[in-house]
N, C-alpha and C. Protein backbone atom coordinates (compact mmCIF):
# COMPACT_ATOMS: atom_id res chain seq x y z
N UNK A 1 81.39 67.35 127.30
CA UNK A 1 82.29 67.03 126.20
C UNK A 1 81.46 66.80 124.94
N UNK A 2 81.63 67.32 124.14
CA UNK A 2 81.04 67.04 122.79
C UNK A 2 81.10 65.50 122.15
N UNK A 3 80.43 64.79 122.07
CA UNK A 3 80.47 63.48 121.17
C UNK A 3 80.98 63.75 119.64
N UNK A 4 82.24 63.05 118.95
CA UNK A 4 82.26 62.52 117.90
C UNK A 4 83.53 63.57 117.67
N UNK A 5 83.49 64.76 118.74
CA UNK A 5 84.40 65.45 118.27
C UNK A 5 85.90 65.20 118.45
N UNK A 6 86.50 65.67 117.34
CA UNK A 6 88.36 65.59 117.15
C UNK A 6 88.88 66.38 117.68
N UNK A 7 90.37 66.37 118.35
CA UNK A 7 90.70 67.13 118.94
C UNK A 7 92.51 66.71 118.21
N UNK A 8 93.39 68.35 117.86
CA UNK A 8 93.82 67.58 117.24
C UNK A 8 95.33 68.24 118.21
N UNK A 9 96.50 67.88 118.61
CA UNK A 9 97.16 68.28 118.99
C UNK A 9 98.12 69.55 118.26
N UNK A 10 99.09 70.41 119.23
CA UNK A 10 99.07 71.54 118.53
C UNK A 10 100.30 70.78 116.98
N UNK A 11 101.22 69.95 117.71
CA UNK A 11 102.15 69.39 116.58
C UNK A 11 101.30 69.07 115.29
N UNK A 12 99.94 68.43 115.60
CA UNK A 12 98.61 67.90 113.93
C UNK A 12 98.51 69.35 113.25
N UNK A 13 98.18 69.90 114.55
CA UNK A 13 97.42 71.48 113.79
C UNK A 13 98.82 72.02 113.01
N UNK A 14 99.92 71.70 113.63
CA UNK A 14 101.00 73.17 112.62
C UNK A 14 101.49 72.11 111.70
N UNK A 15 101.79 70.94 111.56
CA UNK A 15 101.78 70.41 110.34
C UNK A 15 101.21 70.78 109.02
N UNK A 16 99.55 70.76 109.04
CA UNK A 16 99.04 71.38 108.22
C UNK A 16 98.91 72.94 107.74
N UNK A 17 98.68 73.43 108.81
CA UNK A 17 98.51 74.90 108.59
C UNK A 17 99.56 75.68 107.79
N UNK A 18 99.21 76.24 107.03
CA UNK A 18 100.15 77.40 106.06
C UNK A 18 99.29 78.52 106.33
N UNK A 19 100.34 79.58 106.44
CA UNK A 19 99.91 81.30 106.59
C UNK A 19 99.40 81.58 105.43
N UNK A 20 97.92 82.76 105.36
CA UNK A 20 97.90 83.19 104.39
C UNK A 20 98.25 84.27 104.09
N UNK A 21 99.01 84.50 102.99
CA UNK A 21 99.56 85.56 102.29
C UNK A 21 99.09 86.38 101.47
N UNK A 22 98.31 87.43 102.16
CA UNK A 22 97.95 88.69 101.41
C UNK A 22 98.42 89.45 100.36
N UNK A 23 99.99 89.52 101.04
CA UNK A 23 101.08 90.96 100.52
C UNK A 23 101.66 90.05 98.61
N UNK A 24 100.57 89.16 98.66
CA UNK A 24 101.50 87.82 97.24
C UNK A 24 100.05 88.08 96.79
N UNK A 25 98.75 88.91 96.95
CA UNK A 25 97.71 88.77 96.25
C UNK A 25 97.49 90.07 95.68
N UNK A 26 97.14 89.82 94.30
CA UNK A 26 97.56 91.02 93.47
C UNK A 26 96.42 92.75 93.99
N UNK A 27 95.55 92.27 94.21
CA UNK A 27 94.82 93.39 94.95
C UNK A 27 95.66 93.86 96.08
N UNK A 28 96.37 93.32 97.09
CA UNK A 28 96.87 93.47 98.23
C UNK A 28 98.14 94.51 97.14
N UNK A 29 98.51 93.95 95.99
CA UNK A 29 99.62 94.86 95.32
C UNK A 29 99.51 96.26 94.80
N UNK A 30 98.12 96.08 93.99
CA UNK A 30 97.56 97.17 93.58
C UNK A 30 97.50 98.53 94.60
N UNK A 31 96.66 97.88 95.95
CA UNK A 31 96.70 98.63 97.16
C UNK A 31 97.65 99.05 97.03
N UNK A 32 98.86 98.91 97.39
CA UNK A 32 99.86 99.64 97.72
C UNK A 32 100.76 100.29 97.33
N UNK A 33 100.67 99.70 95.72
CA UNK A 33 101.37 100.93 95.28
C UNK A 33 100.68 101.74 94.81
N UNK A 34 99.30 101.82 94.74
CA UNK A 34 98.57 103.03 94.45
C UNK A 34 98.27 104.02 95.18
N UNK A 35 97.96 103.52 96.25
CA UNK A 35 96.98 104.18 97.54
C UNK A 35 97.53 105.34 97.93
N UNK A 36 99.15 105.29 97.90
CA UNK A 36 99.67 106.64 98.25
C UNK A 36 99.80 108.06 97.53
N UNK A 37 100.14 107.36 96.04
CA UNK A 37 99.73 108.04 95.17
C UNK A 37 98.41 108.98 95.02
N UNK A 38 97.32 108.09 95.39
CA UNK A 38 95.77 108.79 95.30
C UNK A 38 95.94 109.55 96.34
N UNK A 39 96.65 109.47 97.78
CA UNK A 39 96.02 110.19 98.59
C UNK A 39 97.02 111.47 98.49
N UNK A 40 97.90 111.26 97.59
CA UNK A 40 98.78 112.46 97.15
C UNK A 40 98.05 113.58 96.32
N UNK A 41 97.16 112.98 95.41
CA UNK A 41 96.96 113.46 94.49
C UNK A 41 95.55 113.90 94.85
N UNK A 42 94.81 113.48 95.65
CA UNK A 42 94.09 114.07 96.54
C UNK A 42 94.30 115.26 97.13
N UNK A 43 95.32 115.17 98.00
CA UNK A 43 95.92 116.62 99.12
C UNK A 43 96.32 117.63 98.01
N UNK A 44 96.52 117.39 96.57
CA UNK A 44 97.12 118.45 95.86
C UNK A 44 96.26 118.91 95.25
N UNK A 45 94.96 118.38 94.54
CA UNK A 45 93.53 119.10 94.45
C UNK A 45 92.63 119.80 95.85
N UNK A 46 93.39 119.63 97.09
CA UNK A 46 92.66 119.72 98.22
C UNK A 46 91.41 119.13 98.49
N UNK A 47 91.49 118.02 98.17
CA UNK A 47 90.23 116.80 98.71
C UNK A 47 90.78 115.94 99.45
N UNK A 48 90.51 115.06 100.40
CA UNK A 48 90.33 113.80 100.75
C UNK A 48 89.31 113.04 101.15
N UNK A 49 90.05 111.62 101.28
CA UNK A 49 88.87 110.38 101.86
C UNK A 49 88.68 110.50 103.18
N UNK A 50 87.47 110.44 103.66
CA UNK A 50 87.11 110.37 105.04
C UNK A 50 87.64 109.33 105.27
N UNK A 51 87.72 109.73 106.66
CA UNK A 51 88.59 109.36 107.53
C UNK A 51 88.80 107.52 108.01
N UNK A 52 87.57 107.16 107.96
CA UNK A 52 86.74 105.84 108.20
C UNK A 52 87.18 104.97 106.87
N UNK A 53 86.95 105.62 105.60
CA UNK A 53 87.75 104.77 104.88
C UNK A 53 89.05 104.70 104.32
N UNK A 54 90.25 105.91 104.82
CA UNK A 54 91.44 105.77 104.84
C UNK A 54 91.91 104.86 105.56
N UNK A 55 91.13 104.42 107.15
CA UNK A 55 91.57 103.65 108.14
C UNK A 55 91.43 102.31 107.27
N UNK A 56 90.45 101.98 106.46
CA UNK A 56 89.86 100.85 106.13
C UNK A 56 90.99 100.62 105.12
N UNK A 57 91.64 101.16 104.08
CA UNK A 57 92.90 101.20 103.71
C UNK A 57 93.74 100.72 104.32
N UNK A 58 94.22 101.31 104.84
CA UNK A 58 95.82 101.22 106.02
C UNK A 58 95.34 99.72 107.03
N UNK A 59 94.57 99.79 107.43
CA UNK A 59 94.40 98.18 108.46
C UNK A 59 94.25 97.01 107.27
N UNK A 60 94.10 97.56 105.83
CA UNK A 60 94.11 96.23 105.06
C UNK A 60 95.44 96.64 104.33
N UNK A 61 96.38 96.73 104.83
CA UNK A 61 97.60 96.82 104.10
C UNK A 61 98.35 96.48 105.56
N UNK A 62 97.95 96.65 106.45
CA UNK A 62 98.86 96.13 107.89
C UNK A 62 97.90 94.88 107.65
N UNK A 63 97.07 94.72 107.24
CA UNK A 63 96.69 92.69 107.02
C UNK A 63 98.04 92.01 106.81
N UNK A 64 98.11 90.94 107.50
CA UNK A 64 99.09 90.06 106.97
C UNK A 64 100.52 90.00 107.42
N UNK A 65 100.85 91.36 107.96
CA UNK A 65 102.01 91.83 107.98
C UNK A 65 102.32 91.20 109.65
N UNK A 66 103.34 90.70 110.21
CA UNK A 66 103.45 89.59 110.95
C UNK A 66 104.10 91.05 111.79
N UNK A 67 104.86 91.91 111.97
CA UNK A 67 105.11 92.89 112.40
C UNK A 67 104.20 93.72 113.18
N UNK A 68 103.07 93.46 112.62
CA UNK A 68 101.78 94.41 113.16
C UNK A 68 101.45 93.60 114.43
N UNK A 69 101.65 92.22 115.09
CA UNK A 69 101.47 91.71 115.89
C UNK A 69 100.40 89.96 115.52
N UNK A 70 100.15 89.85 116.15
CA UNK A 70 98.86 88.33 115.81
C UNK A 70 98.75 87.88 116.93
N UNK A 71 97.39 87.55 117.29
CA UNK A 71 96.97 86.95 118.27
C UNK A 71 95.53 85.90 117.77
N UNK A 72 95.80 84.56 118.18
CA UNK A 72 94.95 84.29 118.27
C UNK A 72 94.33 83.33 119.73
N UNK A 73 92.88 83.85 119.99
CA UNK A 73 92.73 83.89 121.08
C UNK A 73 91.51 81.92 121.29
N UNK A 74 91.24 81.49 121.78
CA UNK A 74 90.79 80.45 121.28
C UNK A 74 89.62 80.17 123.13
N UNK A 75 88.76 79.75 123.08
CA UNK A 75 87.81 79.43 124.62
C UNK A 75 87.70 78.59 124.46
């Protein structure tokens, strides 16, 4: 057992805790309404973004989104 340490029950912990909200931070806004646009305007010059950083896009726009699932796992 660890000395000195707190342990706080789950009712302490959700008292405090507030979600953070991505989709309310203006970069998270920018993202999205741009991103589709570029990758439009991309496919119509016939270029795109590799692949690795389209993903890196799209998993930070499913950030946050409570739909996409959440887990947190704790040992």
């Amino acid at each position: 057992m660890l000395q000195g340490a707190t342990w706080l029950s789950g009712h302490e912990v959700a008292s405090w805790y507030a979600r953070h909200r991505p989709e309310q931070m203006l970069l998270y806004q920018v993202v999205k309404q741009h991103y589709p646009r570029i990758l439009v305007q991309l496919a119509a010059e016939d270029r795109f973004l590799l692949e690795y950083v389209q993903q890196q896009f799209t998993d930070y726009l499913k950030c946050g989104q409570l739909e996409h699932g959440f887990v947190r796992v704790r040992c």
